[in-house]
Each structure stands twice: as C-alpha cells, then as structure tokens.
N, C-alpha and C. Protein backbone atom coordinates (compact mmCIF):
# COMPACT_ATOMS: atom_id res chain seq x y z
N UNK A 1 26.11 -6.64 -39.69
CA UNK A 1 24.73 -7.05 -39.61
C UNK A 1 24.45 -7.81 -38.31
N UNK A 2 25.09 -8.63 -38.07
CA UNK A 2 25.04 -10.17 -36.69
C UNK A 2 24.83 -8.88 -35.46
N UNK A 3 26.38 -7.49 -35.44
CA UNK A 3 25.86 -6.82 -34.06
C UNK A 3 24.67 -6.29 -34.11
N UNK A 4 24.08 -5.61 -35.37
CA UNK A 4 22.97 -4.63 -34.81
C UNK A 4 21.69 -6.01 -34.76
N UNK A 5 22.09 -6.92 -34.92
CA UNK A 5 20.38 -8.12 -34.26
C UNK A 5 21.21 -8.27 -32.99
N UNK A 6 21.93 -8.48 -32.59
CA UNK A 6 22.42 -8.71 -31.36
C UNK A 6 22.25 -7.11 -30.40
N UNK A 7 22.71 -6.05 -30.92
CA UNK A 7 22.41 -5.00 -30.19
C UNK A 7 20.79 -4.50 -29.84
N UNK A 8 19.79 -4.84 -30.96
CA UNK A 8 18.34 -4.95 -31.02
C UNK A 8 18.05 -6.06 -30.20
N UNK A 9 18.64 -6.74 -30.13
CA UNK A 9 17.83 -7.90 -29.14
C UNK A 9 18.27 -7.26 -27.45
N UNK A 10 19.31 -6.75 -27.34
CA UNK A 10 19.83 -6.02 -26.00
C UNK A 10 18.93 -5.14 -25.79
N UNK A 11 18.84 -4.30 -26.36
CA UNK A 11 17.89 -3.12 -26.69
C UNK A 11 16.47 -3.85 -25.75
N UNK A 12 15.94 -4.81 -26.87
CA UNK A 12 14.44 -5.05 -26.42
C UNK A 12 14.44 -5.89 -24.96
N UNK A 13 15.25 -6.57 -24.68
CA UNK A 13 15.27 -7.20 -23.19
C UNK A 13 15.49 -6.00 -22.22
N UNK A 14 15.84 -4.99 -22.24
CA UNK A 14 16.27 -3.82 -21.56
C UNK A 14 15.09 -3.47 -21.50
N UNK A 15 14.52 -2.47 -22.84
CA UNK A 15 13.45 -2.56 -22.31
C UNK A 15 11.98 -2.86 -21.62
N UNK A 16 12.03 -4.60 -22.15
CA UNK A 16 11.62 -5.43 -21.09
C UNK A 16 11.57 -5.60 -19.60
N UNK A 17 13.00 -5.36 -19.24
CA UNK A 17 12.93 -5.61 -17.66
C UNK A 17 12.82 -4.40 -17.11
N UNK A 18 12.65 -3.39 -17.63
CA UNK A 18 12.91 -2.41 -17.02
C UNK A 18 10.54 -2.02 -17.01
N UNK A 19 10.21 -2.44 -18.13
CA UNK A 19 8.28 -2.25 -18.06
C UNK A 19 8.72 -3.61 -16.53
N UNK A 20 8.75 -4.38 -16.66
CA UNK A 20 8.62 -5.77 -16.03
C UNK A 20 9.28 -5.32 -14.23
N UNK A 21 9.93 -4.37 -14.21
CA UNK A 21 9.98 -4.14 -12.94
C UNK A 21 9.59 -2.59 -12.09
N UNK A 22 8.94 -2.29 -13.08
CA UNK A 22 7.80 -0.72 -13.24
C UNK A 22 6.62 -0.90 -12.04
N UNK A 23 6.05 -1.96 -12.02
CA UNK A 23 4.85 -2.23 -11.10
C UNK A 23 5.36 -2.92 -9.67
N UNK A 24 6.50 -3.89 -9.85
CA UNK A 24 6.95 -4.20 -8.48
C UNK A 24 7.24 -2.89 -7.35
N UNK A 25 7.90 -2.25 -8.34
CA UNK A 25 8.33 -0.61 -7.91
C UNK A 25 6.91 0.20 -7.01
N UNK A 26 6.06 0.12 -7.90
CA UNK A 26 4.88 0.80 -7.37
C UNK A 26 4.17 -0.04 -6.38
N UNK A 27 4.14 -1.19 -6.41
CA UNK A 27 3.53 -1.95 -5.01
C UNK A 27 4.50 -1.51 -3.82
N UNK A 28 5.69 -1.68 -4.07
CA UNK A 28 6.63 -1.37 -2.73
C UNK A 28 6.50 0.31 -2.49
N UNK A 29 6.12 1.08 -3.38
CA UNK A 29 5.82 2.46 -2.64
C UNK A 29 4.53 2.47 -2.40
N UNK A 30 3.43 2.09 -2.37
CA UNK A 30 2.15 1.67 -1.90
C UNK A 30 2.34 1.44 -1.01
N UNK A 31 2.81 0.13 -0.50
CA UNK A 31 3.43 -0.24 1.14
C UNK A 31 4.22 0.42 1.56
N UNK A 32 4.81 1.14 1.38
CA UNK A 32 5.81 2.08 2.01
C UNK A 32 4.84 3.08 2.65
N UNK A 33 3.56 3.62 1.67
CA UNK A 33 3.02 4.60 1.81
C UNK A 33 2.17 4.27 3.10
N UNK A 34 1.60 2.92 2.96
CA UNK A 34 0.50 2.48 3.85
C UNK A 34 1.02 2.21 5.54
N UNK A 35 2.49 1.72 5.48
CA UNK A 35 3.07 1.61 6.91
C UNK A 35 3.50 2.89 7.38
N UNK A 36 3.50 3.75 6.79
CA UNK A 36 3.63 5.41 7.28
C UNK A 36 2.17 5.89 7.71
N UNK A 37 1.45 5.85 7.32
CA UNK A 37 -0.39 6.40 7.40
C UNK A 37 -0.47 5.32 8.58
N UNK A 38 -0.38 4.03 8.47
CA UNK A 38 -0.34 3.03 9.55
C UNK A 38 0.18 3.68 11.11
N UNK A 39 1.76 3.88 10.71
CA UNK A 39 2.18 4.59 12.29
C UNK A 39 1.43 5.87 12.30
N UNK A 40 1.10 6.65 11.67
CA UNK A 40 0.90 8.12 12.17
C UNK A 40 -0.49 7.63 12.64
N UNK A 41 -1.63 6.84 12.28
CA UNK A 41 -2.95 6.19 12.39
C UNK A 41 -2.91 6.31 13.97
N UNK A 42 -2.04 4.64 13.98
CA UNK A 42 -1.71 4.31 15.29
C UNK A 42 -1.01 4.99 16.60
N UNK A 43 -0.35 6.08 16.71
CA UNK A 43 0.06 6.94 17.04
C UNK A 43 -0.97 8.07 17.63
N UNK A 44 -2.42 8.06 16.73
CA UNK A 44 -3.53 8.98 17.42
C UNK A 44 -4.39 7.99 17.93
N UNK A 45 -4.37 7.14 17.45
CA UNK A 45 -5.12 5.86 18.47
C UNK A 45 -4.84 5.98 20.03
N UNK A 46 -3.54 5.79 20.12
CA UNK A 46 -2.79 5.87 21.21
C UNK A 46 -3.10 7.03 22.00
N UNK A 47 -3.35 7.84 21.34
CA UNK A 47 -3.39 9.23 21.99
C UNK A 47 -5.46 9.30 22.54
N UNK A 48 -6.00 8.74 21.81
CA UNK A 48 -7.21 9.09 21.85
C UNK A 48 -8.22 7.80 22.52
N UNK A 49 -7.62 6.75 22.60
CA UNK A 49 -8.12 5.46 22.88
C UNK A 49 -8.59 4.52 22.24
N UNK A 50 -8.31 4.68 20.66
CA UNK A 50 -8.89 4.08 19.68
C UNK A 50 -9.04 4.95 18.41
N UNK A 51 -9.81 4.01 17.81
CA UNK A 51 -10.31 4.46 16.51
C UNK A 51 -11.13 5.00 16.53
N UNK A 52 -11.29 6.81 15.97
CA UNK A 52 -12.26 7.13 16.03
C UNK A 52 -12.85 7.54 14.45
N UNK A 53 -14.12 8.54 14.23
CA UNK A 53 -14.37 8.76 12.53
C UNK A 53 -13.08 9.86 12.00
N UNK A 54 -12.22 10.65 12.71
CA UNK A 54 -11.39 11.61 12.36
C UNK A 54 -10.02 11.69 12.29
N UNK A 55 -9.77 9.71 12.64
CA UNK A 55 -8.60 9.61 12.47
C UNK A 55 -8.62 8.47 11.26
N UNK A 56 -9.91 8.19 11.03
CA UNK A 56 -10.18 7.09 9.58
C UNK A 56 -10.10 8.02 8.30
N UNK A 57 -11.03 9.03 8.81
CA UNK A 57 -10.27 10.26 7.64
C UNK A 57 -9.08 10.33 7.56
N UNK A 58 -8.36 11.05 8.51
CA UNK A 58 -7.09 11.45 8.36
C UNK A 58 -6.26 10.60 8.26
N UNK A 59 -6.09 9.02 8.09
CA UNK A 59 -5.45 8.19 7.12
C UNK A 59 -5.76 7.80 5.52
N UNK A 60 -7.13 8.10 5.24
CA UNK A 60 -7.11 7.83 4.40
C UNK A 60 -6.97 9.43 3.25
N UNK A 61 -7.15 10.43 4.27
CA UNK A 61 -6.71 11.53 3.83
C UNK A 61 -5.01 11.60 3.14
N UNK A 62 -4.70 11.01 4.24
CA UNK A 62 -2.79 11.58 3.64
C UNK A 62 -2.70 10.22 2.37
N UNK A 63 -3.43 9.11 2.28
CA UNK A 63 -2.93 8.45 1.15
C UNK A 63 -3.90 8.69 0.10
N UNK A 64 -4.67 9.54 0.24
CA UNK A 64 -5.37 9.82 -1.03
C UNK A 64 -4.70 10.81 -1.96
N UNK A 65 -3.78 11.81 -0.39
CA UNK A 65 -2.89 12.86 -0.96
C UNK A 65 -1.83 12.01 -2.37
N UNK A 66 -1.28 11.32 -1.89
CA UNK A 66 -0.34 10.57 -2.46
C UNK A 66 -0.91 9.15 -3.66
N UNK A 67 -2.02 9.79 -4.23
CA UNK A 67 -2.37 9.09 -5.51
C UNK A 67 -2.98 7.60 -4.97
N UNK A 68 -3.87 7.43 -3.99
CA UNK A 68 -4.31 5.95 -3.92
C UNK A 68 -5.86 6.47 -3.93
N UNK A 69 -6.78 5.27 -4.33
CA UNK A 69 -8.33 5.42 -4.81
C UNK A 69 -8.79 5.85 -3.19
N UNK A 70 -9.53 6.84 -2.68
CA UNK A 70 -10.07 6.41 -1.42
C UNK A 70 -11.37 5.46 -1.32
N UNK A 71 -12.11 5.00 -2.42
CA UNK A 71 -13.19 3.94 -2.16
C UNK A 71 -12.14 2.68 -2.31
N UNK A 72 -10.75 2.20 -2.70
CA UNK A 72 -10.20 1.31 -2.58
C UNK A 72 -9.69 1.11 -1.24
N UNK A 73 -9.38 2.02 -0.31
CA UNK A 73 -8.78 1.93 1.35
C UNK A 73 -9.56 1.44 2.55
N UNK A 74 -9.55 0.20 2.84
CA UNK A 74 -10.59 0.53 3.82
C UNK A 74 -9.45 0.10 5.62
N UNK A 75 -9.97 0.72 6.52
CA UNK A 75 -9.39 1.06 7.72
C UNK A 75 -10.61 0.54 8.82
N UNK A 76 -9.51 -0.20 9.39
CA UNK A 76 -10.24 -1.22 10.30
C UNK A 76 -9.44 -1.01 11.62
N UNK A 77 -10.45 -1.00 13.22
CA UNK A 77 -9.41 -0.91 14.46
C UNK A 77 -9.96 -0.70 15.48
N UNK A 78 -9.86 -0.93 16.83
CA UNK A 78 -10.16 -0.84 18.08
C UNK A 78 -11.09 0.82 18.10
N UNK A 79 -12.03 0.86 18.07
CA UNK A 79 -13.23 1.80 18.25
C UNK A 79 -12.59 2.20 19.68
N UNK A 80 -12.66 3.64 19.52
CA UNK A 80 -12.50 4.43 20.82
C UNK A 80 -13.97 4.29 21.43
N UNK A 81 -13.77 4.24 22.95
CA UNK A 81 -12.72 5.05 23.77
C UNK A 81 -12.20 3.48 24.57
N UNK A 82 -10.98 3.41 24.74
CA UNK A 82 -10.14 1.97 25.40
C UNK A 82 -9.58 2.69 26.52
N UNK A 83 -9.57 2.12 27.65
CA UNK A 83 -8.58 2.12 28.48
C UNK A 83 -7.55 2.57 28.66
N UNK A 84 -6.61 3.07 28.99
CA UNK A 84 -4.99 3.14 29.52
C UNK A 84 -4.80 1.81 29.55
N UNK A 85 -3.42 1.29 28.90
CA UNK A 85 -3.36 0.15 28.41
C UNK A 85 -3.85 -0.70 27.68
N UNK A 86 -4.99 -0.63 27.61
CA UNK A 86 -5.46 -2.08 27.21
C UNK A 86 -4.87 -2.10 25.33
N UNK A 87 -5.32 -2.96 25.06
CA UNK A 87 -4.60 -3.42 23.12
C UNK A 87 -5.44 -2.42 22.36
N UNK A 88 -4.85 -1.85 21.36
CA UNK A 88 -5.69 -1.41 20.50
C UNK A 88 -4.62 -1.73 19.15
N UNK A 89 -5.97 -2.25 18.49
CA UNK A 89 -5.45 -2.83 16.67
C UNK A 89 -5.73 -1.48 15.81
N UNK A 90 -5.02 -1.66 14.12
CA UNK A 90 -5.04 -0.95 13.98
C UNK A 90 -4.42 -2.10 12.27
N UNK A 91 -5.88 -1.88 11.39
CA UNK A 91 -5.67 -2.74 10.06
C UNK A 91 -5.76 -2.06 8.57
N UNK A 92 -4.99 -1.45 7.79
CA UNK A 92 -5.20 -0.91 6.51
C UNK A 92 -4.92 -1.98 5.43
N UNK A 93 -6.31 -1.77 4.36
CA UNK A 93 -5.85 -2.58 3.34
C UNK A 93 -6.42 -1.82 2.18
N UNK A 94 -5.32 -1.71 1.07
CA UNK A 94 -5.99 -1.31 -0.35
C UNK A 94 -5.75 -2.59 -1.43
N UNK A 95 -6.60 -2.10 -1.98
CA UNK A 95 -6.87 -3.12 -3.58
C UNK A 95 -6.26 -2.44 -5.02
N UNK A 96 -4.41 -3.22 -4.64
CA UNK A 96 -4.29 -2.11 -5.83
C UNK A 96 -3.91 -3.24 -6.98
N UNK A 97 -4.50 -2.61 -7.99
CA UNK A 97 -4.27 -2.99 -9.30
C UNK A 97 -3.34 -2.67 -10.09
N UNK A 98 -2.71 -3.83 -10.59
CA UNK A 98 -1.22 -4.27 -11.22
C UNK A 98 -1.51 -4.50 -12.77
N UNK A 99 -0.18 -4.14 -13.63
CA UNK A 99 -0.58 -5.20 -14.32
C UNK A 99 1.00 -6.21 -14.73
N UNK A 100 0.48 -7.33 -15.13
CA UNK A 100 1.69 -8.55 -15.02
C UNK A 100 1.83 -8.52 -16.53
N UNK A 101 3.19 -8.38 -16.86
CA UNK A 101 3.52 -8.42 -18.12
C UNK A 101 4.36 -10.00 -19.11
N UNK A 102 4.12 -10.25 -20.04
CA UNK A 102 4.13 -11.71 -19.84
C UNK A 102 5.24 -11.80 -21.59
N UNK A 103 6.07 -12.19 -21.81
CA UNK A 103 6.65 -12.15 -23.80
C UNK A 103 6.37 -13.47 -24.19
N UNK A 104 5.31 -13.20 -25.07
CA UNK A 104 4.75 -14.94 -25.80
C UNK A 104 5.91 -14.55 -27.36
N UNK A 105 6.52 -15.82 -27.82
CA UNK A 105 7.35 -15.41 -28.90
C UNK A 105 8.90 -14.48 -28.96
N UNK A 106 9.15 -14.06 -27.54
CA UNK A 106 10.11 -13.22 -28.09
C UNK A 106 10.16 -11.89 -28.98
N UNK A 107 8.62 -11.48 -29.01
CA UNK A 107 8.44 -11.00 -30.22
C UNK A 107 7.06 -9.83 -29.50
N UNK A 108 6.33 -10.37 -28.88
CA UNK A 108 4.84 -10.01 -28.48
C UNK A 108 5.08 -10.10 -26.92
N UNK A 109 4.45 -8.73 -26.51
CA UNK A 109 4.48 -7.92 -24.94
C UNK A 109 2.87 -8.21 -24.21
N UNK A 110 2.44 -9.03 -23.98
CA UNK A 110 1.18 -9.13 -23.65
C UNK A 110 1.28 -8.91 -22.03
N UNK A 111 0.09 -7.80 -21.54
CA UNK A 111 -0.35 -7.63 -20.64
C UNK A 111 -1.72 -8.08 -19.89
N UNK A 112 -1.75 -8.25 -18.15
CA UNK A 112 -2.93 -8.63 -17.40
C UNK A 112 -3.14 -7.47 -16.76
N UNK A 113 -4.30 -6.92 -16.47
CA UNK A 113 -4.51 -5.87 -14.83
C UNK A 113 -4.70 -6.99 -13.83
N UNK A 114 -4.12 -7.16 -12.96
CA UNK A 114 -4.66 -8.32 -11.68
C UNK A 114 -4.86 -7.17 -10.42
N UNK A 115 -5.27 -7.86 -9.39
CA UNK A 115 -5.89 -6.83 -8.38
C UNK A 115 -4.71 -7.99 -6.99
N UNK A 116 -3.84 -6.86 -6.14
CA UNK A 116 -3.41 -7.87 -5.05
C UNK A 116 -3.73 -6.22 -3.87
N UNK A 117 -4.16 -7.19 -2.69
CA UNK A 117 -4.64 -6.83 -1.47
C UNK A 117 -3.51 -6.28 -0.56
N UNK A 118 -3.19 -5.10 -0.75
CA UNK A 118 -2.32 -5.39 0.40
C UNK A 118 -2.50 -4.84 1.87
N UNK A 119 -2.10 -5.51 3.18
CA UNK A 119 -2.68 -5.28 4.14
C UNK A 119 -1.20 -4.62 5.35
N UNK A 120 -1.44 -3.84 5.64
CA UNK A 120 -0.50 -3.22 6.49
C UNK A 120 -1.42 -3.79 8.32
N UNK A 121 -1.24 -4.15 9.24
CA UNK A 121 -1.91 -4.49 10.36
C UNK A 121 -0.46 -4.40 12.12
N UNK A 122 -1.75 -4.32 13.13
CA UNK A 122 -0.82 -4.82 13.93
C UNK A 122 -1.48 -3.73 15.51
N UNK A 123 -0.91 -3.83 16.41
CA UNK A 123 -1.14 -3.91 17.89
C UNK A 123 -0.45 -2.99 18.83
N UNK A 124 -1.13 -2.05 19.28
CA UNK A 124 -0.08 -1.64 20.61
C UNK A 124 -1.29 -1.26 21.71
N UNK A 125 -0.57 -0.71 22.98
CA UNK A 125 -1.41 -0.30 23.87
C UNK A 125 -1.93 1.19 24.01
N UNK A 126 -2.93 1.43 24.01
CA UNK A 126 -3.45 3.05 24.67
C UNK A 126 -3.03 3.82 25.92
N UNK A 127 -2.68 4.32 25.50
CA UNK A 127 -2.03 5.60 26.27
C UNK A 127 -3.19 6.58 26.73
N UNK A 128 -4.25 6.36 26.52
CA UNK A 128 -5.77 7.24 26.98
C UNK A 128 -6.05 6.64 28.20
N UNK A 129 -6.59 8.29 28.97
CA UNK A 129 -7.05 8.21 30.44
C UNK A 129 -8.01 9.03 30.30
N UNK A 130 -8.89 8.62 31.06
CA UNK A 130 -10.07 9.37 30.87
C UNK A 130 -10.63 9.40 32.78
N UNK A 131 -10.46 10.72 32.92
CA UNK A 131 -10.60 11.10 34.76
C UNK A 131 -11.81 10.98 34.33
N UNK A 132 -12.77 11.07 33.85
CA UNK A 132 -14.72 11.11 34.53
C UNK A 132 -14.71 10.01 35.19
C-alpha cells in the first residue's frame, strides 16, 4: 500500500514538472523564432537601406508561417532609404501569452494566461548606395 501512494505521488510531480516546463519551452522557441526573422530582417535592411513595407511583411510573414498571431508582431526600424554606412535599427516584439501554473494543496493544478513582451532589437550599418 505505502509504495503505490509513494509511486502516485511520483507519478503526479512528474507530471507536474513536465505541464510546468511546457510554456518555458515555447517562449524559448518564440525567441529562437524571432532572432532568426530578426537576422534575415536585418540582412535586407542592409541590402536595401532600411526598412521598407516588403521587408515588414516578409518578417512577419515567415513568423506567421511558424504559428505566431500577426496582429500580435509589431516591427519597428530605420525607414529606408539610409546611406552606405550610416546605423540602421532593426526592433521585433510579440505579445505572447503564457500560462503560469501554480499547486494550491498538493492536490489542485490551478492555472493563469499572463501576457510577456518579448523583444528581439539591435544595430548595424547599411550597405546601400544609391549612384543618383
């Protein structure tokens, strides 16, 4: 009798940590997802002198591919056309919703949805020349 409450209690902490580390999981492939769309972003920036409307698509295109809200993405950055050299930024942030799982009693699995921001950002120079 004593193992199977002892094996049931193994049982339910197992499956505890394993819901309880389900959403950490999915924030870190969110960010994974967003610093990839980030370089490829930044990468046509570079090429074009900035931010233009067809490369705001085409980031929020490839992470919409990959299951994120597109009214949750918004994409922020140095408006083309920049210089050869000069800085161009380059800021993604989505609003993704979690939820935090909490054991009142040992007994009872109570859940929150919370909302955390996450922001991928950052800086390089343009590689655009423009002879006119």
């Amino acid at each position: 009798m004593y193992q199977s409450i002892v094996f049931l209690v193994i049982v339910i902490l197992i499956v505890c940590m394993l819901v309880a580390f389900t959403e950490p999981i999915k924030i870190s492939f969110t960010e994974l997802l967003m610093t990839i769309a980030y370089n490829k972003g930044l990468d046509m920036m570079q090429q074009q002198g900035g931010l233009t409307p067809e490369i705001e698509t085409a980031i929020k295109d490839f992470l919409e591919r990959f299951g994120l809200d597109r009214s949750k993405i918004t994409v922020n950055g140095t408006l083309a056309p920049v210089d050869w050299g000069d800085e161009i930024i380059l800021e993604i942030s989505y609003d993704k919703e979690y939820k935090e799982y909490d054991v009142e009693n040992l007994v009872n699995i109570v859940s929150q949805t919370k909302t955390a921001q996450l922001v991928i950002d950052g800086a390089t120079t343009s590689y655009f020349f423009d002879n006119n």
